[in-house]
C-alpha atoms as a PDB file:
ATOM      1  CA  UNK A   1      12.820   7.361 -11.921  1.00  0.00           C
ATOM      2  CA  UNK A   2      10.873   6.724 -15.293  1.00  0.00           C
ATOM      3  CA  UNK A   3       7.742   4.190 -14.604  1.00  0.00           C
ATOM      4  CA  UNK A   4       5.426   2.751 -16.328  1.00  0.00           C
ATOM      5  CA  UNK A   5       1.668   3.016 -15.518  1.00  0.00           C
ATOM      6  CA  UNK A   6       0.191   0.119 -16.842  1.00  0.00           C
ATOM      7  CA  UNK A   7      -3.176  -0.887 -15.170  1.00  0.00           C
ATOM      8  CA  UNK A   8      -2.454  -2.658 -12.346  1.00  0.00           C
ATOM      9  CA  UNK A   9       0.157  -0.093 -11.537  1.00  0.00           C
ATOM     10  CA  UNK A  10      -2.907   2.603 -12.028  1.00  0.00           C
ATOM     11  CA  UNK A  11      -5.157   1.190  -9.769  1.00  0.00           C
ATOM     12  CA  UNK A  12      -2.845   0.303  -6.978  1.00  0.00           C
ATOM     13  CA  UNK A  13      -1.728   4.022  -7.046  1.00  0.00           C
ATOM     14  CA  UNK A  14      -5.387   5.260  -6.948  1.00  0.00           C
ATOM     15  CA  UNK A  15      -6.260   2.873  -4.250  1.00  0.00           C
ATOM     16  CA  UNK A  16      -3.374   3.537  -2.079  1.00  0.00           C
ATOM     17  CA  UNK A  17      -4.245   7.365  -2.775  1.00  0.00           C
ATOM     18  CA  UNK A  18      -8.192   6.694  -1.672  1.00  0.00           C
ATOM     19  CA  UNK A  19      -7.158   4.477   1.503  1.00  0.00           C
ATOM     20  CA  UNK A  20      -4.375   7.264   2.118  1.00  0.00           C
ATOM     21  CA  UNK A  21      -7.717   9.830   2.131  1.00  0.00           C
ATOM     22  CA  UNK A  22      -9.926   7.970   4.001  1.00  0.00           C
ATOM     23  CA  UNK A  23      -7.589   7.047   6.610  1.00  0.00           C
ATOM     24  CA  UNK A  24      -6.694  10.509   6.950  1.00  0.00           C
ATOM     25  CA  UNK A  25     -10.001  11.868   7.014  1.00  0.00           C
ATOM     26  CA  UNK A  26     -11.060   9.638  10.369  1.00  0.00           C
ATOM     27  CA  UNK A  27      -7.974  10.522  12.096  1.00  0.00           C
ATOM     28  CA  UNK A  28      -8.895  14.501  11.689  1.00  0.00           C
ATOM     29  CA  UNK A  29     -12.885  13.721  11.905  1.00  0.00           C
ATOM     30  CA  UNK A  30     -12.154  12.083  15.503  1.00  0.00           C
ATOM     31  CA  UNK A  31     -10.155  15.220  16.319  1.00  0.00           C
ATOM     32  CA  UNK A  32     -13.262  17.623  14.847  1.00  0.00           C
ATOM     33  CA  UNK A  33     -15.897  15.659  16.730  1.00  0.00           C
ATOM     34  CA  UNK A  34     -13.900  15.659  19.906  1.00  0.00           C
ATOM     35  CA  UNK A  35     -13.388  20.116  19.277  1.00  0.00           C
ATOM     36  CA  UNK A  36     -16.421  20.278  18.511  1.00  0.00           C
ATOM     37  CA  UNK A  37     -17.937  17.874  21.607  1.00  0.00           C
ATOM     38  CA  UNK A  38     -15.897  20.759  23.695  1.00  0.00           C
ATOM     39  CA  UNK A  39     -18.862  22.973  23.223  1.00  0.00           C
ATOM     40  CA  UNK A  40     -21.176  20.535  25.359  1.00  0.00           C
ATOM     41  CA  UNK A  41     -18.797  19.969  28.191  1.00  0.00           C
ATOM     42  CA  UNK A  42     -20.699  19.298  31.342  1.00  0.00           C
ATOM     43  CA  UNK A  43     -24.008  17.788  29.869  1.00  0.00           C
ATOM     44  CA  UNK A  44     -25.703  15.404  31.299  1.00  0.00           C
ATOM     45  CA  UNK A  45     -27.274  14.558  27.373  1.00  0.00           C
ATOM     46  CA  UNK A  46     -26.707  11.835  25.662  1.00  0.00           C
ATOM     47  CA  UNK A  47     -25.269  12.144  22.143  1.00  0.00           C
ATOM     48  CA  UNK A  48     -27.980  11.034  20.289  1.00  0.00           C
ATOM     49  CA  UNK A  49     -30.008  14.168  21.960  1.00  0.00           C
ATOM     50  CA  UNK A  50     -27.935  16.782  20.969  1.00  0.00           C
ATOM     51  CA  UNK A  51     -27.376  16.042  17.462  1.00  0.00           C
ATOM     52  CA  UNK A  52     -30.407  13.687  16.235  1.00  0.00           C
ATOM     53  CA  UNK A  53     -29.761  14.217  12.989  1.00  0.00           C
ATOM     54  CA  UNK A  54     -25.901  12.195  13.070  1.00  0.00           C
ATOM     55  CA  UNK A  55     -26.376   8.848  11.074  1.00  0.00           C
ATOM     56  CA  UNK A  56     -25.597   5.992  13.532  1.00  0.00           C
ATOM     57  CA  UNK A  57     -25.654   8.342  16.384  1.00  0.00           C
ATOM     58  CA  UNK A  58     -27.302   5.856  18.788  1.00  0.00           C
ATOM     59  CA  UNK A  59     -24.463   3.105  18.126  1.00  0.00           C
ATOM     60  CA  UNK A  60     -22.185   5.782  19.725  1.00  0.00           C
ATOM     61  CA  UNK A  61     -24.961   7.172  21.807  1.00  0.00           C
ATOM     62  CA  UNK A  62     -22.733   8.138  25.312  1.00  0.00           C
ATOM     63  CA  UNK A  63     -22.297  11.648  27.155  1.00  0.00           C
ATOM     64  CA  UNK A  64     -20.264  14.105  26.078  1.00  0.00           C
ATOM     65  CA  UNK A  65     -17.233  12.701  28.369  1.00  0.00           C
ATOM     66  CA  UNK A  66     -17.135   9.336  27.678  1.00  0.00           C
ATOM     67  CA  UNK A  67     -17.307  10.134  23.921  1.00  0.00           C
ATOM     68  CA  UNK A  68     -15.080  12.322  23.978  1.00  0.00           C
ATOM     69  CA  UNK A  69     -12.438   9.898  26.019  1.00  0.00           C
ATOM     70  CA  UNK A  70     -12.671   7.458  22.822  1.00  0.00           C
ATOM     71  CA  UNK A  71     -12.527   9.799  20.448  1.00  0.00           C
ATOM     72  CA  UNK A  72      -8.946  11.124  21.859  1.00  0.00           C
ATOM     73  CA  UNK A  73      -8.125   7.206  22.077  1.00  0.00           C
ATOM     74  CA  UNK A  74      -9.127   6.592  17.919  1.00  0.00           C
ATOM     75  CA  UNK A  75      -5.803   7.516  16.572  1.00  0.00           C
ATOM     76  CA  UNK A  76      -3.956   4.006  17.432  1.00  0.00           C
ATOM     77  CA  UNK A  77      -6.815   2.155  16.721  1.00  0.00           C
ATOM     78  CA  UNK A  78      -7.533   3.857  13.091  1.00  0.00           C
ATOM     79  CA  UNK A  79      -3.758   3.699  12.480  1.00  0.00           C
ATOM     80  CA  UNK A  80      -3.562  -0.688  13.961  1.00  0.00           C
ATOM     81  CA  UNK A  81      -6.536  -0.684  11.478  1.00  0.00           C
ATOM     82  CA  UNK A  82      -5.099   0.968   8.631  1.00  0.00           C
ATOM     83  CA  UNK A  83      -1.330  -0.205   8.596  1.00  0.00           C
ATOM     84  CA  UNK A  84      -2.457  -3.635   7.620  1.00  0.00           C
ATOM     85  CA  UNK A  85      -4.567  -2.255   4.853  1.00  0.00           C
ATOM     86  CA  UNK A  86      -1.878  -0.902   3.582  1.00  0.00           C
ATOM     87  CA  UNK A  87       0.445  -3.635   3.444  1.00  0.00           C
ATOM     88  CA  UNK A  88      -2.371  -5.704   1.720  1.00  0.00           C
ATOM     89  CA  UNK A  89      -2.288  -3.096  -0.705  1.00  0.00           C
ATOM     90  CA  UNK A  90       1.385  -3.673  -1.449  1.00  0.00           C
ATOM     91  CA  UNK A  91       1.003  -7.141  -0.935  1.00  0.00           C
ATOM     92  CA  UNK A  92      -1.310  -7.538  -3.686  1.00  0.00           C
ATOM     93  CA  UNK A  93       0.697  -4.870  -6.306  1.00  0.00           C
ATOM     94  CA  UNK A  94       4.064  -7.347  -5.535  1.00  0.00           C
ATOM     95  CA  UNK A  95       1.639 -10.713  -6.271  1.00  0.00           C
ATOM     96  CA  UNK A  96       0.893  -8.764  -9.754  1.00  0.00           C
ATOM     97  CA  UNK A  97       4.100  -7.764 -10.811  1.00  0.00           C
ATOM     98  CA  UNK A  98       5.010 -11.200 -10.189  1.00  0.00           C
ATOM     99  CA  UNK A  99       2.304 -13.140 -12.289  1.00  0.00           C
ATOM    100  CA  UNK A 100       3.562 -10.650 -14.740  1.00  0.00           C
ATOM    101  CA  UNK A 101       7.209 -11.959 -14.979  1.00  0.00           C
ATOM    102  CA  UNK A 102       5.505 -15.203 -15.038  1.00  0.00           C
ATOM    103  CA  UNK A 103       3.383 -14.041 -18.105  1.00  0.00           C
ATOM    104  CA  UNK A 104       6.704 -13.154 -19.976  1.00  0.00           C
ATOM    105  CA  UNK A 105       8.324 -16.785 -19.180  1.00  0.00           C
ATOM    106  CA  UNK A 106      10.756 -15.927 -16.073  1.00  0.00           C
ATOM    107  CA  UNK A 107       9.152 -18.090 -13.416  1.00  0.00           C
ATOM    108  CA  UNK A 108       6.394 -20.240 -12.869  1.00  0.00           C
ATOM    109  CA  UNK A 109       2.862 -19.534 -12.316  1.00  0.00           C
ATOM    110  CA  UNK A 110       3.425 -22.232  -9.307  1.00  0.00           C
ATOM    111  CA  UNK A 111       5.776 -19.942  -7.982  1.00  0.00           C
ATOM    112  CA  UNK A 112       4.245 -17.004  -7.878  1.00  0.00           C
ATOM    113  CA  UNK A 113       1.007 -19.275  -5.995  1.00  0.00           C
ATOM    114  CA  UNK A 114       3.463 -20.122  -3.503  1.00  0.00           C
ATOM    115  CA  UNK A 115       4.913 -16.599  -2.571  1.00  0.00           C
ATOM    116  CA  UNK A 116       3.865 -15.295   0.787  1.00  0.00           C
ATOM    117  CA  UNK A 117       4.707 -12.148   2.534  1.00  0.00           C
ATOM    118  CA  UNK A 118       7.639 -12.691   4.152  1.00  0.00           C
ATOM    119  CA  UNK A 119       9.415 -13.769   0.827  1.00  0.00           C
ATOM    120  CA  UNK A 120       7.734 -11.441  -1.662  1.00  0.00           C
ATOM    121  CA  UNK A 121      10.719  -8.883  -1.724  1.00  0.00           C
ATOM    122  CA  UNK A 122      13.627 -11.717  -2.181  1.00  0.00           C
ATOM    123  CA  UNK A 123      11.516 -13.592  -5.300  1.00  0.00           C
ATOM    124  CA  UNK A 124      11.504 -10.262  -6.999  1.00  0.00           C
ATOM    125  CA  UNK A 125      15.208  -9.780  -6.684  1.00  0.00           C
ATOM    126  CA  UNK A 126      16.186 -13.421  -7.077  1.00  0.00           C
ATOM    127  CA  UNK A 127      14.004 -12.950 -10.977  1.00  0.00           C
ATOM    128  CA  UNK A 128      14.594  -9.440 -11.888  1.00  0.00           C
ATOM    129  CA  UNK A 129      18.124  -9.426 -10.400  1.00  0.00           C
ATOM    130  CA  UNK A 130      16.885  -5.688  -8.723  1.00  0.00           C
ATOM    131  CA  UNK A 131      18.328  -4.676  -5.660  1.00  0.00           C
ATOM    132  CA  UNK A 132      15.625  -3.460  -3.545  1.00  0.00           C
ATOM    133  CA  UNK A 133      16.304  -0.456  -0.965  1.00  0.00           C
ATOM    134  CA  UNK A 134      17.349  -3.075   1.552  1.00  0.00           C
ATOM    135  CA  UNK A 135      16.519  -0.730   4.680  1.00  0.00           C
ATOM    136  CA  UNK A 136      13.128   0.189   2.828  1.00  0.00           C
ATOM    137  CA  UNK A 137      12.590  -3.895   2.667  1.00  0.00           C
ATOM    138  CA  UNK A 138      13.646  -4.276   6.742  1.00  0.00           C
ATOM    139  CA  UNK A 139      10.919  -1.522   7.125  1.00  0.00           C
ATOM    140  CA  UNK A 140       8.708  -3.541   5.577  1.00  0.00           C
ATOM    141  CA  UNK A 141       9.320  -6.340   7.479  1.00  0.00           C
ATOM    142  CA  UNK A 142       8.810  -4.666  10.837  1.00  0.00           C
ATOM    143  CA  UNK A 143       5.321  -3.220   9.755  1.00  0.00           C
ATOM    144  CA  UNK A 144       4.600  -7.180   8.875  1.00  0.00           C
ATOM    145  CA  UNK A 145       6.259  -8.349  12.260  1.00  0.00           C
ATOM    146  CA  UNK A 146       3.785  -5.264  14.011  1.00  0.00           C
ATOM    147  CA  UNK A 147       0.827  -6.376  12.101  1.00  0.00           C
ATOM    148  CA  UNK A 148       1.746  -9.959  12.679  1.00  0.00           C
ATOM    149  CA  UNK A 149       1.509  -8.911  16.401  1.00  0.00           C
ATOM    150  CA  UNK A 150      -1.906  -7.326  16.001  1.00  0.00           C
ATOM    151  CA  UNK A 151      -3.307 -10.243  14.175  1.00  0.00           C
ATOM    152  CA  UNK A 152      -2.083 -13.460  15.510  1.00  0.00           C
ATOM    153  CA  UNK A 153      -0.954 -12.594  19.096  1.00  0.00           C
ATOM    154  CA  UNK A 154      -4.015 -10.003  20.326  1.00  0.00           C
ATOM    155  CA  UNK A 155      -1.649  -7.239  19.816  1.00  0.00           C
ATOM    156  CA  UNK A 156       1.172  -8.034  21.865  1.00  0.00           C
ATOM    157  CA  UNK A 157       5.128  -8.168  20.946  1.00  0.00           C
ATOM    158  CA  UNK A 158       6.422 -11.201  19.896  1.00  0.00           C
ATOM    159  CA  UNK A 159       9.680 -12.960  20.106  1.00  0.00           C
ATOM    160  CA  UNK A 160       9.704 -12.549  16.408  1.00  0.00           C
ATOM    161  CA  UNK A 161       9.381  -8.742  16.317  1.00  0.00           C
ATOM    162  CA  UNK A 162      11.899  -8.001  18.719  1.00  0.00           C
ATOM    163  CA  UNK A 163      14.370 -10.034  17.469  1.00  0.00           C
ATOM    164  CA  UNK A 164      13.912  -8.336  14.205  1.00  0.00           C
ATOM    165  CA  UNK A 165      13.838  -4.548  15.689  1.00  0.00           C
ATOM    166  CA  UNK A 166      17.046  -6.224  17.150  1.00  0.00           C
ATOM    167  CA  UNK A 167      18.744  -7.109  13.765  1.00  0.00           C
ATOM    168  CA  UNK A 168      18.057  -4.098  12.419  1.00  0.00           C
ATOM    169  CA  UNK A 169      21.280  -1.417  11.204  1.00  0.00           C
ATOM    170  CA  UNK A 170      22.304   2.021  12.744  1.00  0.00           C
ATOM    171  CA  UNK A 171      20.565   3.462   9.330  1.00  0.00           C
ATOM    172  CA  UNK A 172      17.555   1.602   8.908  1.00  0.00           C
ATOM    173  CA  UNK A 173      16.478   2.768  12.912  1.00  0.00           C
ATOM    174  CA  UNK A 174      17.339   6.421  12.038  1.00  0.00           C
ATOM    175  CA  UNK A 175      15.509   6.328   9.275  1.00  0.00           C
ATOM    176  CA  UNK A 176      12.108   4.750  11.061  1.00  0.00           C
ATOM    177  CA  UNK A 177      12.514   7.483  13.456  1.00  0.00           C
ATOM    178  CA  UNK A 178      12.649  10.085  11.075  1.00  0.00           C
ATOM    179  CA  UNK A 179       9.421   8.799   9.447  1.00  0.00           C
ATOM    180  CA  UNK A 180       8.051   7.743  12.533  1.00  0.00           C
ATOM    181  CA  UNK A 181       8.787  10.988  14.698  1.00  0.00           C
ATOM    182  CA  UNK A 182       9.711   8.942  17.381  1.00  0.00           C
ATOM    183  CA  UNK A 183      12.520   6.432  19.368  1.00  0.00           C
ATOM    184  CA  UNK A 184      12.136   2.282  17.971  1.00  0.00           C
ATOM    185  CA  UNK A 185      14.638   1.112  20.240  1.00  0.00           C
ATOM    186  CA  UNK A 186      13.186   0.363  23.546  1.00  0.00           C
ATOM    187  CA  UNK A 187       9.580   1.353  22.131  1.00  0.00           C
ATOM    188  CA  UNK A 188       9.101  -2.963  21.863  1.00  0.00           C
ATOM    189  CA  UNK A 189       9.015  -5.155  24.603  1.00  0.00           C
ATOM    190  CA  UNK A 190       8.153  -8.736  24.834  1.00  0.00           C
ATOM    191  CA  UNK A 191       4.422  -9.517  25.926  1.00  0.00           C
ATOM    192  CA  UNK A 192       3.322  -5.765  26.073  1.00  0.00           C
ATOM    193  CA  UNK A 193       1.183  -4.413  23.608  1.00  0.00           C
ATOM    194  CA  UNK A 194       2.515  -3.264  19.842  1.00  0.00           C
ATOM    195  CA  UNK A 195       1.389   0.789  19.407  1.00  0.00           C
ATOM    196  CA  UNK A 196       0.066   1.782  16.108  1.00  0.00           C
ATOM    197  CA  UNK A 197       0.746   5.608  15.593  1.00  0.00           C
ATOM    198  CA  UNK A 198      -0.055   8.114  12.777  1.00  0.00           C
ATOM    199  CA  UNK A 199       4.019   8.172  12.911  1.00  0.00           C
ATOM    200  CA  UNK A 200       3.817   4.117  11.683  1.00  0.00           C
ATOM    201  CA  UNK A 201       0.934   5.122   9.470  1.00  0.00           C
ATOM    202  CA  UNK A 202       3.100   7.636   7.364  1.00  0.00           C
ATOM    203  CA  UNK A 203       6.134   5.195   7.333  1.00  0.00           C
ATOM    204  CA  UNK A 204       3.744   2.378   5.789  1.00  0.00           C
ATOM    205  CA  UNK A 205       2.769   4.432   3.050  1.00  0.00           C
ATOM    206  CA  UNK A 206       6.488   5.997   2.686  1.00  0.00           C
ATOM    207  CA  UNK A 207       7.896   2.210   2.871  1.00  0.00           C
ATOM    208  CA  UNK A 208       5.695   0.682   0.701  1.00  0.00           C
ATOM    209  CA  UNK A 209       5.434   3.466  -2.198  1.00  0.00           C
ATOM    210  CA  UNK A 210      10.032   3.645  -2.294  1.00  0.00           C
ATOM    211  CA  UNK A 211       9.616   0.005  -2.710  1.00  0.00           C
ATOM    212  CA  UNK A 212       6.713  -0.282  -5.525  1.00  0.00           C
ATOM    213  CA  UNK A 213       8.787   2.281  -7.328  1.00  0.00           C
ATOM    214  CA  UNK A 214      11.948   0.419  -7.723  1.00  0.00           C
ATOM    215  CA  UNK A 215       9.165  -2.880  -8.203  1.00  0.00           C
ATOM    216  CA  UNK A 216       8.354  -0.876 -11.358  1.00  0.00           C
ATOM    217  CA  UNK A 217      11.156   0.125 -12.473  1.00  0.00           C
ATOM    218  CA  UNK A 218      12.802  -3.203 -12.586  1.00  0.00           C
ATOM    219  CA  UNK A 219       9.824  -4.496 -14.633  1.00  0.00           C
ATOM    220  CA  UNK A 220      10.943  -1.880 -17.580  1.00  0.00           C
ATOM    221  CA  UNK A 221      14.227  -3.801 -18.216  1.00  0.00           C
ATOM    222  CA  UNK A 222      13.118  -7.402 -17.348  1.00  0.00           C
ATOM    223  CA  UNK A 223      10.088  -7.678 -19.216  1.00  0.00           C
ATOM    224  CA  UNK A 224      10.533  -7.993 -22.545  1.00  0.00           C
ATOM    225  CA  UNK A 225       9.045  -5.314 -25.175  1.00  0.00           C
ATOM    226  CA  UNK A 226       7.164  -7.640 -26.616  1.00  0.00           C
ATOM    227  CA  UNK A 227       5.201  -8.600 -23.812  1.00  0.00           C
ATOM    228  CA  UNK A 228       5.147  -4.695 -22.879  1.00  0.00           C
ATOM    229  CA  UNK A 229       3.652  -3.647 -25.916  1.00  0.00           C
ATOM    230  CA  UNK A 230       0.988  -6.985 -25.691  1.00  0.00           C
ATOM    231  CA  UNK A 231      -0.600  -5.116 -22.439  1.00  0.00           C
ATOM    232  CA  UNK A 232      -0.413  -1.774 -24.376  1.00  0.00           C
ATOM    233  CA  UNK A 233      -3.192  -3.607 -27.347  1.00  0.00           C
ATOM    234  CA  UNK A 234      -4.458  -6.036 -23.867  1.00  0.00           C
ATOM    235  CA  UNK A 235      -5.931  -2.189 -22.481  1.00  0.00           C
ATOM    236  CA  UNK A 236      -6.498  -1.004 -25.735  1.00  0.00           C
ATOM    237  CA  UNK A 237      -9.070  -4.152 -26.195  1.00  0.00           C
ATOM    238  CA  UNK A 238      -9.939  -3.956 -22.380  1.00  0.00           C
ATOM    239  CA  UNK A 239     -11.346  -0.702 -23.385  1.00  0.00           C
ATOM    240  CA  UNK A 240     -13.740  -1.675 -26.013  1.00  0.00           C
ATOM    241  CA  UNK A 241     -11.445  -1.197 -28.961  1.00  0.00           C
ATOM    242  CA  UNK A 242     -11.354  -3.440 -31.943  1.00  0.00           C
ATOM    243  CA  UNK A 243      -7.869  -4.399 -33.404  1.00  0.00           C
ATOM    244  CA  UNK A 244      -9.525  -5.159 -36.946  1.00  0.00           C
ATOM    245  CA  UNK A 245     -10.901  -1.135 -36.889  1.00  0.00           C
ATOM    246  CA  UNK A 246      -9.459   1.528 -38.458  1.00  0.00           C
ATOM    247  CA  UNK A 247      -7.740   3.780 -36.239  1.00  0.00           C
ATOM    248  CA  UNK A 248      -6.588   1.066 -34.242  1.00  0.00           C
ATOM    249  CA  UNK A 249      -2.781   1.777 -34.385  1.00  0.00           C
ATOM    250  CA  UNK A 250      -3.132   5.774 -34.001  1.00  0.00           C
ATOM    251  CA  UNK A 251      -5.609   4.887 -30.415  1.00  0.00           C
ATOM    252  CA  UNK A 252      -2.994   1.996 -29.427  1.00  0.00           C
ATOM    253  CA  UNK A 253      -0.246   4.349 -29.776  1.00  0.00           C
ATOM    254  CA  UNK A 254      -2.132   7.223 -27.840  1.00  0.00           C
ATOM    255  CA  UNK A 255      -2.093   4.380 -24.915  1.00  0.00           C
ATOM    256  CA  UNK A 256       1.440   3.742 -25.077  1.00  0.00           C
ATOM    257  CA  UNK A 257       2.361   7.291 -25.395  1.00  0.00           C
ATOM    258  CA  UNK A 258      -0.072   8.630 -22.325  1.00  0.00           C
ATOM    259  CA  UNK A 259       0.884   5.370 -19.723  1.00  0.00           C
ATOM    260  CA  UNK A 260       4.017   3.395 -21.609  1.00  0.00           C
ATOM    261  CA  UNK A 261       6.189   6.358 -22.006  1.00  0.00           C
ATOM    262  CA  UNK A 262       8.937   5.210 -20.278  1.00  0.00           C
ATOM    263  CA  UNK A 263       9.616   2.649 -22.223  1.00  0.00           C
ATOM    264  CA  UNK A 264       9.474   4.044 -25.431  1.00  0.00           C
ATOM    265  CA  UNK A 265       7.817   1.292 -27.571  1.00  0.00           C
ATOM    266  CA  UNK A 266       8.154   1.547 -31.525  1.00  0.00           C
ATOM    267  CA  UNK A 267       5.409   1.962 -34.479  1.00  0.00           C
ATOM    268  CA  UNK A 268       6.378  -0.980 -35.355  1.00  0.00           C
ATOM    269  CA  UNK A 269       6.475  -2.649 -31.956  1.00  0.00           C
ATOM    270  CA  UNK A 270       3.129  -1.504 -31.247  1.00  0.00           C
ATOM    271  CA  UNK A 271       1.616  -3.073 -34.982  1.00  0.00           C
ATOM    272  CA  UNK A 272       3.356  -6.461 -34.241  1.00  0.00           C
ATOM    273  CA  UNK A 273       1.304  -6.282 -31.013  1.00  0.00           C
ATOM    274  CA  UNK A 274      -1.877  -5.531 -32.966  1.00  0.00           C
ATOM    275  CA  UNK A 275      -1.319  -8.678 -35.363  1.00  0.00           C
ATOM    276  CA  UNK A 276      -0.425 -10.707 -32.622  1.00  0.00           C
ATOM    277  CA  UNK A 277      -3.529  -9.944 -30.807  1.00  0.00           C
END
């Protein structure tokens, strides 16, 4: 699949990649800290004895047991904290690829103010006239029905969520327990609490990346070239450059060639840009 990585697209990418890091780091640091805690089982210390020299040490300062009964607890609260970070993430990168059909004239800037989560995915196809990986999109909607859960209901399942796990086809369950590692169906029931594992974690970021792909690629044939080779001179400008200098076309071309391949934009294209601009 040939996309383009124009800005936006850039820094969702590097931002998903940094939260992806992060994320990951905690969930193996609480694993390290809770080996490593294995080596003062049976003191009576308190944490902020044995290793002084920790930064924030004494907002965590317990014995060796009780911290090391949270730390084997962290993984569903770093992964309830993380999934929803993730979908803002996404969230945002679908809100931007919409003001960007709006730019080039296919629906209103009104429209795209009015766009919420749970209607994101449809706007898209209704403008572009993309198909998005419909079970990818019913993932999605889970995750938002989970986090929903977290946010608005202190964690527990709601009517909403279950009726949607409910909905949900033969293919589009197999394929959440394949990313998951483990059973949906009878994993949700009404009123009990809504787990967050590194299994939901890794389906967030597999959901959510499938679906900004085909985003992407649907831009390429809906925008116009036009407007594609206006944000080629837009970073070119961004960056400091002049479009009176000379040089300009041979640095605005390097831009296109390095980010815009896919779409293969013109000499020509690319000078009408620089006149326009």
């Amino acid at each position: 699949m040939a996309l383009v990585q124009f800005r936006e697209y850039r820094d969702y990418a590097q931002n998903r990649q940094e939260a992806n890091n992060a994320i990951m780091a905690l969930l193996a640091g609480s694993q390290l800290a809770n080996h490593v805690l294995h080596l003062t089982q049976g003191s009576e210390m308190q944490l902020s004895d044995i290793f002084p020299a920790v930064p924030h040490i004494k907002r965590f300062n317990l014995r060796t047991d009780r911290a090391q009964q949270f730390l084997s607890e962290a993984e569903e609260h770093l992964c309830a904290m993380a999934v929803p970070y993730i979908l803002a993430i996404h969230e945002d990168l679908l809100v931007t690829m919409l003001r960007m059909l709006a730019r080039d004239g296919h629906l209103t800037v009104r429209r795209v103010d009015d766009t919420k989560s749970h209607n994101m995915h449809s706007t898209f196809e209704s403008i572009t006239g993309h198909i998005l990986p419909t079970g990818s999109v019913r993932q999605f909607h889970l995750l938002r029905f989970m986090r929903n859960c977290l946010i608005h209901a202190a964690g527990a399942a709601n009517q909403a969520l279950v009726r949607h796990i409910a909905s949900l086809d033969a293919a589009t369950i197999q394929n959440w327990e394949k990313l998951t590692g483990h059973p949906l169906v009878g994993s949700v029931t009404l009123g009990q609490k809504v787990s967050f594992q590194q299994g939901e974690l890794i389906a967030c970021l597999a959901v959510t990346k499938r679906i900004a792909e085909e985003c992407n690629a649907a831009l390429v044939s809906k925008i116009s070239r036009q407007t594609w080779a206006d944000y080629v001179v837009g970073e070119f400008k961004d960056g400091g450059g002049s479009t009176t200098a000379n040089g300009c076309l041979r640095k605005v071309k390097g831009i296109a060639r390095f980010h815009y391949a896919a779409l293969q934009l013109t000499e020509q294209e690319l000078q009408d840009a620089i006149s326009r601009a």
